[in-house]
N, C-alpha and C. Protein backbone atom coordinates (compact mmCIF):
# COMPACT_ATOMS: atom_id res chain seq x y z
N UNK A 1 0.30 20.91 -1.64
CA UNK A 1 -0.69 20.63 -0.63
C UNK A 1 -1.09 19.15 -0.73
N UNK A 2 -0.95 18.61 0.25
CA UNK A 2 -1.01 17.29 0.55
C UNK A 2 -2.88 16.97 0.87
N UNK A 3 -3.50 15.63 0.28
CA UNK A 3 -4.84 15.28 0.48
C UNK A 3 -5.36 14.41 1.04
N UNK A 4 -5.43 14.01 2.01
CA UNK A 4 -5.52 12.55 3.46
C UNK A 4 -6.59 12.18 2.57
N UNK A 5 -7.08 10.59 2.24
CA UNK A 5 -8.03 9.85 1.75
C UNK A 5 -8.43 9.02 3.12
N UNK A 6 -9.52 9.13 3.06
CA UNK A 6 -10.06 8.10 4.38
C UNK A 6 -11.25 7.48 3.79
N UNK A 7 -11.68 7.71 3.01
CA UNK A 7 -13.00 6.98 2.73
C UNK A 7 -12.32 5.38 2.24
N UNK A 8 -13.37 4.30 2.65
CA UNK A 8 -13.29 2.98 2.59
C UNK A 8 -13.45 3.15 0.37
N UNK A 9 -12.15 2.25 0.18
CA UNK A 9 -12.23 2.23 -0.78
C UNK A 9 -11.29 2.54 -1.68
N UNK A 10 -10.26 4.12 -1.17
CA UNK A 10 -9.47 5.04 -1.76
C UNK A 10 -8.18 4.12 -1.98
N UNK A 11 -7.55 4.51 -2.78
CA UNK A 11 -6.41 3.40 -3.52
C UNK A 11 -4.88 4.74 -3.72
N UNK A 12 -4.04 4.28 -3.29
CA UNK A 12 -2.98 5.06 -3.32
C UNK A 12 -1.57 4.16 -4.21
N UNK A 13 -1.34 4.75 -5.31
CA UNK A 13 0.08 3.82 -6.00
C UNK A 13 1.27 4.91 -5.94
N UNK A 14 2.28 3.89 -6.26
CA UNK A 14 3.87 4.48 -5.97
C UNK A 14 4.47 3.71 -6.04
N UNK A 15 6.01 3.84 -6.15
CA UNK A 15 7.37 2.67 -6.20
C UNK A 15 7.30 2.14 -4.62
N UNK A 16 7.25 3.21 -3.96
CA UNK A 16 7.44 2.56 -2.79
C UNK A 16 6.71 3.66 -1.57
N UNK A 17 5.79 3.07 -0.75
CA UNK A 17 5.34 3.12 0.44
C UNK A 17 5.44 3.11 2.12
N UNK A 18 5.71 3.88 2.83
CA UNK A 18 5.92 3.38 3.99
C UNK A 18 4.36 3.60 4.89
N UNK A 19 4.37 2.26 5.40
CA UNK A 19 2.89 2.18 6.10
C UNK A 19 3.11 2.06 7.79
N UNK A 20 2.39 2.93 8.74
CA UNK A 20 2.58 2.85 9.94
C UNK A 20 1.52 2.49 10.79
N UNK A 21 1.46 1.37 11.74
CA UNK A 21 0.13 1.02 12.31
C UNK A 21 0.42 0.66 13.89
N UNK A 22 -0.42 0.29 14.45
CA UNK A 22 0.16 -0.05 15.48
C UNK A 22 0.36 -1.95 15.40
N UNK A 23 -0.86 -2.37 14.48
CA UNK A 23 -0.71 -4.27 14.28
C UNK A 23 -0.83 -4.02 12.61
N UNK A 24 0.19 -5.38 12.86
CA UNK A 24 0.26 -5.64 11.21
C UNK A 24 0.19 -6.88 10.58
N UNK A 25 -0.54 -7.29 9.75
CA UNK A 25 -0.66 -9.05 9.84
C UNK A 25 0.50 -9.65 8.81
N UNK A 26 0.29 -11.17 9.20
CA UNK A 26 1.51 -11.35 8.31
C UNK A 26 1.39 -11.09 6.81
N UNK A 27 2.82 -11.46 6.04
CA UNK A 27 2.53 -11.23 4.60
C UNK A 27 1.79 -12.42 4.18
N UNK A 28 0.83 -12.26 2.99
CA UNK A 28 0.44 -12.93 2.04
C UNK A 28 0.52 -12.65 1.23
N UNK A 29 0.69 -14.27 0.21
CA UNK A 29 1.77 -14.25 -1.22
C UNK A 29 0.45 -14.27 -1.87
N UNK A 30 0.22 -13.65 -3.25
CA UNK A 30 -1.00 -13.28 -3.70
C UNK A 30 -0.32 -13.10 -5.49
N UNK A 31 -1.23 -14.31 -6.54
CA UNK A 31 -0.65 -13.93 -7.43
C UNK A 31 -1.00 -12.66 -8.43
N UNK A 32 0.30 -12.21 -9.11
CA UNK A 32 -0.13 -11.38 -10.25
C UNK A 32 -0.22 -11.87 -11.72
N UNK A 33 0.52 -11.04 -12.63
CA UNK A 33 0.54 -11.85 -13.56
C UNK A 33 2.03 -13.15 -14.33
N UNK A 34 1.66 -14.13 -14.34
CA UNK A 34 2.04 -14.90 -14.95
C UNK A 34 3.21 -16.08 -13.68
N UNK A 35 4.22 -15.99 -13.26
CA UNK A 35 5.11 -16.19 -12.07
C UNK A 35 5.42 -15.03 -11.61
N UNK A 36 4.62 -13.93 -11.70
CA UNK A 36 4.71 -13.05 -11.06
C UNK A 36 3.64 -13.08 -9.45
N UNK A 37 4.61 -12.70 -8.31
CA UNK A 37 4.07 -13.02 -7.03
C UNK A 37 3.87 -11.43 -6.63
N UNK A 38 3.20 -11.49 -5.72
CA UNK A 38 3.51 -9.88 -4.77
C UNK A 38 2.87 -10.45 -3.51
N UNK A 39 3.28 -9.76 -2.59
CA UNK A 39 2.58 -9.80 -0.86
C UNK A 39 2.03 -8.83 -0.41
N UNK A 40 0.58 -9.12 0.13
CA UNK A 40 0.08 -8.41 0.58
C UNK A 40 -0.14 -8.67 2.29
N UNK A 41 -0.24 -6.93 2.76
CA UNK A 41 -0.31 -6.74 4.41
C UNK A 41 -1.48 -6.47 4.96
N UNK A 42 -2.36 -6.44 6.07
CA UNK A 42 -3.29 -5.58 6.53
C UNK A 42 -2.50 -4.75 7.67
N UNK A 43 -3.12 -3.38 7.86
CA UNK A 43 -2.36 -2.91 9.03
C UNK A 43 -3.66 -2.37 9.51
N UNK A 44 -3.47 -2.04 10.70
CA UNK A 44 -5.10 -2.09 11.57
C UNK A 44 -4.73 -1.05 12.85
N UNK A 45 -5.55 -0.70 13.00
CA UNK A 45 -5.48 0.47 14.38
C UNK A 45 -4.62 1.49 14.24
N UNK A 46 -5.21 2.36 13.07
CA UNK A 46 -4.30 3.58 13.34
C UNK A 46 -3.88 4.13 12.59
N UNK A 47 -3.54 3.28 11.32
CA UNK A 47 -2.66 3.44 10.45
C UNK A 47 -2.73 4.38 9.75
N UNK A 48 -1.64 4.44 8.65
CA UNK A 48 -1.38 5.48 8.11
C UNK A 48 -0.30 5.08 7.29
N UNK A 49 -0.38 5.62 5.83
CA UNK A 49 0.72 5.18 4.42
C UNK A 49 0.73 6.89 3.63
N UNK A 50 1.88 6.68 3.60
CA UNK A 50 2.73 7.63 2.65
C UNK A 50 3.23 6.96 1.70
N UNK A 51 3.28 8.01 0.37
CA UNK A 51 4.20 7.25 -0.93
C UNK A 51 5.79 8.38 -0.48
N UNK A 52 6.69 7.68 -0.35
CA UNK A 52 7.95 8.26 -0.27
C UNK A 52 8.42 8.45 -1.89
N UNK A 53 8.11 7.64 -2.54
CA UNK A 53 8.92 7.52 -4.52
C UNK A 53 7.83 7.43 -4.80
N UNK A 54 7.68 8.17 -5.99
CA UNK A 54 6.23 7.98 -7.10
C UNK A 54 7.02 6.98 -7.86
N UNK A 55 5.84 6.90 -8.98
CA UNK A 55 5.70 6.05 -9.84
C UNK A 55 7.08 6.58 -10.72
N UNK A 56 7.12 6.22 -11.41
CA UNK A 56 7.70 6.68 -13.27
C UNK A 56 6.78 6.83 -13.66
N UNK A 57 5.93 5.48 -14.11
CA UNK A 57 5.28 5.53 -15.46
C UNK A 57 3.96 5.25 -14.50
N UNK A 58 3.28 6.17 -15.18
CA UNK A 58 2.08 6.60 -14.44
C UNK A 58 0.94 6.33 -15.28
N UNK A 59 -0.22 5.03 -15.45
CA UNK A 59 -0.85 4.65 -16.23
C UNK A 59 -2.29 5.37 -16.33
């Protein structure tokens, strides 16, 4: 049984994500740790994210 999160705030992790919206802004490069980079999206009006792959290692 699957659990929709909507409250402002709720945080969803996984290997990988597919996110569906109707607008999506561009990427921004945002650092992590060390020369480590990642990009982040906003998606707006609508949206909606699924984890397709969990994690492995699940902290």
């Amino acid at each position: 049984m699957s659990h929709t999160f909507t409250t402002r705030g709720d945080t969803i992790k996984g290997a990988r994500i597919i996110g569906i919206a109707r607008k999506i802004s561009k990427p921004v490069l945002i650092p992590q740790s060390g020369r480590h980079k990642a990009q982040k999206i906003v998606l707006r009006d609508n949206a909606v994210c699924r984890i397709i792959k969990e994690r492995e290692y699940v902290e």
